[in-house]
C-alpha atoms as a PDB file:
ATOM      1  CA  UNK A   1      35.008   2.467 -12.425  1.00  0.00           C
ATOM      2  CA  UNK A   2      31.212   3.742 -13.272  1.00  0.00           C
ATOM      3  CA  UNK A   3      29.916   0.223 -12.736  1.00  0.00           C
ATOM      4  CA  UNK A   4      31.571   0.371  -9.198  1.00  0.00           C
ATOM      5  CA  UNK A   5      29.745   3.432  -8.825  1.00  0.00           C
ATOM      6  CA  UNK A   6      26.583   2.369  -9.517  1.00  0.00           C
ATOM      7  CA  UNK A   7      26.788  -0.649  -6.941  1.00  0.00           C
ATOM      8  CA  UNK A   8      27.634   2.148  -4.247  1.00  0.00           C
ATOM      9  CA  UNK A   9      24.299   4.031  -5.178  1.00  0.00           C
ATOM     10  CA  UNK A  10      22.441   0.622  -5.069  1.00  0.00           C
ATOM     11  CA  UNK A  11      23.923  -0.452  -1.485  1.00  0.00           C
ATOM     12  CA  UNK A  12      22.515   3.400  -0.384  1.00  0.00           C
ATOM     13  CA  UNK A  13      19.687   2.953  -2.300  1.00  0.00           C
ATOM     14  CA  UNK A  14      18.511  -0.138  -0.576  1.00  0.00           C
ATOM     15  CA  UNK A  15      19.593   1.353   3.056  1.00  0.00           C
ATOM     16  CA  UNK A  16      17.272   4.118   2.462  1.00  0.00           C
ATOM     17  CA  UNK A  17      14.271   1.769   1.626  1.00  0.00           C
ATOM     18  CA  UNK A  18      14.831  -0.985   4.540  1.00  0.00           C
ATOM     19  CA  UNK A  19      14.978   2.685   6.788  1.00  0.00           C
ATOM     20  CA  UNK A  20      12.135   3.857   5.071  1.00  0.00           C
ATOM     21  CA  UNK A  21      10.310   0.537   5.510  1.00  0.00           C
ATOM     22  CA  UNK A  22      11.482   0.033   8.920  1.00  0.00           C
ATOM     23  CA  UNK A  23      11.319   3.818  10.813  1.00  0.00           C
ATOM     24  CA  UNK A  24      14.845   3.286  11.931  1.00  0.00           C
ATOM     25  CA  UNK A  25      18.369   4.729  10.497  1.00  0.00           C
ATOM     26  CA  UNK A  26      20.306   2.625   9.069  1.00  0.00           C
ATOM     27  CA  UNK A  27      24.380   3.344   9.138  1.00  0.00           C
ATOM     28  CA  UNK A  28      26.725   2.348   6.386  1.00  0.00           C
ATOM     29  CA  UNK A  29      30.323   2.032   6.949  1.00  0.00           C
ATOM     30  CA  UNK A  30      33.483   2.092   4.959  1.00  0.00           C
ATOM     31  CA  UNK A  31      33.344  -1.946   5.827  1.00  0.00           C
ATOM     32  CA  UNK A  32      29.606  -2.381   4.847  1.00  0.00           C
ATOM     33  CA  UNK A  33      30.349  -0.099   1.595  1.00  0.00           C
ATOM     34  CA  UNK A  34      33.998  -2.356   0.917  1.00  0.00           C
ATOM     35  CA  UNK A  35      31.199  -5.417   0.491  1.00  0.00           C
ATOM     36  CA  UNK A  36      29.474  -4.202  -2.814  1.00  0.00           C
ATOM     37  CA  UNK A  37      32.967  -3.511  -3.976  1.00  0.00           C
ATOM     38  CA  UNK A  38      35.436  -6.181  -5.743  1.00  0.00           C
ATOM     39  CA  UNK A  39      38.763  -6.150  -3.874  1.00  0.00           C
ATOM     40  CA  UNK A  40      41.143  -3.878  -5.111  1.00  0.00           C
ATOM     41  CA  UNK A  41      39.248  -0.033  -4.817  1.00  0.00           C
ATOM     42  CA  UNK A  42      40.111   1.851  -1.926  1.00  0.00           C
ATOM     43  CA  UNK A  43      37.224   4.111  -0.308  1.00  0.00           C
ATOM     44  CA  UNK A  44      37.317   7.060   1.932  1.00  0.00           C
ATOM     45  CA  UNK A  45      34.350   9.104   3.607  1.00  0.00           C
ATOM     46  CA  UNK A  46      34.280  12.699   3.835  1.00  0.00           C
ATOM     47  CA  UNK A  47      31.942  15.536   4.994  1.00  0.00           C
ATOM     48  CA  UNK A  48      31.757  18.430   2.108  1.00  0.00           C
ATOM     49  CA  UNK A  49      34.466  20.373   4.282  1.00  0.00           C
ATOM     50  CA  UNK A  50      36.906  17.546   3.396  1.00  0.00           C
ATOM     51  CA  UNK A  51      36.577  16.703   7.940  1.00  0.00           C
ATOM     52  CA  UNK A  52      36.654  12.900   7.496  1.00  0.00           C
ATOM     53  CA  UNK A  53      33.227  10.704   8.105  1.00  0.00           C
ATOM     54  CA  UNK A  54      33.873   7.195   9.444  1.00  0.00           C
ATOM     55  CA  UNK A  55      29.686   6.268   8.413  1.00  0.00           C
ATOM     56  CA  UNK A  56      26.776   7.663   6.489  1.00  0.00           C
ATOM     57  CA  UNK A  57      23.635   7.491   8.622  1.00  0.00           C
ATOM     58  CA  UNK A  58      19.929   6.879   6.282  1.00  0.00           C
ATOM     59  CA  UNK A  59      17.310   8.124   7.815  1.00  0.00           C
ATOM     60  CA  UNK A  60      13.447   7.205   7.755  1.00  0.00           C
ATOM     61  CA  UNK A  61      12.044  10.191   6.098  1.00  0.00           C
ATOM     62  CA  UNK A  62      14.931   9.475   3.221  1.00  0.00           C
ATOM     63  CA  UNK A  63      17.530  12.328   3.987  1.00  0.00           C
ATOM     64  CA  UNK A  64      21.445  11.247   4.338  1.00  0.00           C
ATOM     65  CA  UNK A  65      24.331  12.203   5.814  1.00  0.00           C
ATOM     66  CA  UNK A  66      26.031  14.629   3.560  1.00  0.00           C
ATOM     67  CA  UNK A  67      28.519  13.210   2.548  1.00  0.00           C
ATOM     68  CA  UNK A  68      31.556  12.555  -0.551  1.00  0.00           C
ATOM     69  CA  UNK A  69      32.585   8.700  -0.521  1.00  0.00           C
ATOM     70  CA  UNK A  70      35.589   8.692  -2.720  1.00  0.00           C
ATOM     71  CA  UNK A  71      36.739   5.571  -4.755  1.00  0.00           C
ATOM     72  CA  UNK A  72      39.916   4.863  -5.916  1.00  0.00           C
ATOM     73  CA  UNK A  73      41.525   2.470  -7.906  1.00  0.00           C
ATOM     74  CA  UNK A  74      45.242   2.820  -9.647  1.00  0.00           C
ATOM     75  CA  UNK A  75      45.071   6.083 -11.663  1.00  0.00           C
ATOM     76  CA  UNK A  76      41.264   6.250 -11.705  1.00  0.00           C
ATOM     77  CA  UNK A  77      39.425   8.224  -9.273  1.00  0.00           C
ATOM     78  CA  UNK A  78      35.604   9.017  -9.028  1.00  0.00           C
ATOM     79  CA  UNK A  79      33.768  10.715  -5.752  1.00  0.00           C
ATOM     80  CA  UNK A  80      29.608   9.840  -5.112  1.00  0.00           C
ATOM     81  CA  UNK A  81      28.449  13.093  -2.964  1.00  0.00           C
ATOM     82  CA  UNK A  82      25.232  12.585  -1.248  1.00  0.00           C
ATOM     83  CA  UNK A  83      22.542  15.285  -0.466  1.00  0.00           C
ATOM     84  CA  UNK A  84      21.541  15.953   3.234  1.00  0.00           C
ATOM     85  CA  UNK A  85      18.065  16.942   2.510  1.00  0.00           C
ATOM     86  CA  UNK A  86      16.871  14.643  -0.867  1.00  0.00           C
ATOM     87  CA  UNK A  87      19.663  11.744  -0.014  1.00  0.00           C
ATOM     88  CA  UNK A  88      19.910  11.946  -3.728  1.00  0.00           C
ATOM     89  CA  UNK A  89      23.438  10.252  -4.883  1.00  0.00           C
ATOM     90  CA  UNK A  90      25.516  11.618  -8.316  1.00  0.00           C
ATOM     91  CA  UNK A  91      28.896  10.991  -9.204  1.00  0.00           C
ATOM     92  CA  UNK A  92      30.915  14.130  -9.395  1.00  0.00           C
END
């Protein structure tokens, strides 16, 4: 389940350098995320409040939409929160 993780915070990773690069936002969404997945894990997008998020938006000067993107799979269960302001990504 951490490796799955880790592909998540690489398909952010590279939105916020092609934004970065490009001055425009790029938007990720749960389809766009599914793609650096294997089939199988489900995903679901939610603001910190738990009010559900149907994209995370990357900005040009690196910030994120704040954000939990929770993975699922069977029993196992990990969430990857991302900060507004640094657009920093951990797994909680």
């Amino acid at each position: 389940m951490l490796f799955r993780s880790q592909r998540l915070r690489v398909a952010i990773h590279d939105a916020e350098l092609h934004s970065r690069g490009s001055g425009e936002t790029t938007v990720l969404d749960l389809d766009s995320l599914s793609k650096f997945l294997p089939t199988g894990p489900h995903l679901a997008l939610s603001r910190p409040d738990g009010t559900a998020l149907e994209e995370l938006t990357v900005f040009p000067d690196g910030s994120v939409t704040a954000a939990h993107t929770d993975v699922s799979e069977g029993s196992q269960h990990l969430t990857l929160v991302t900060s507004a302001l640094t657009g920093r990504v951990r797994v909680q």
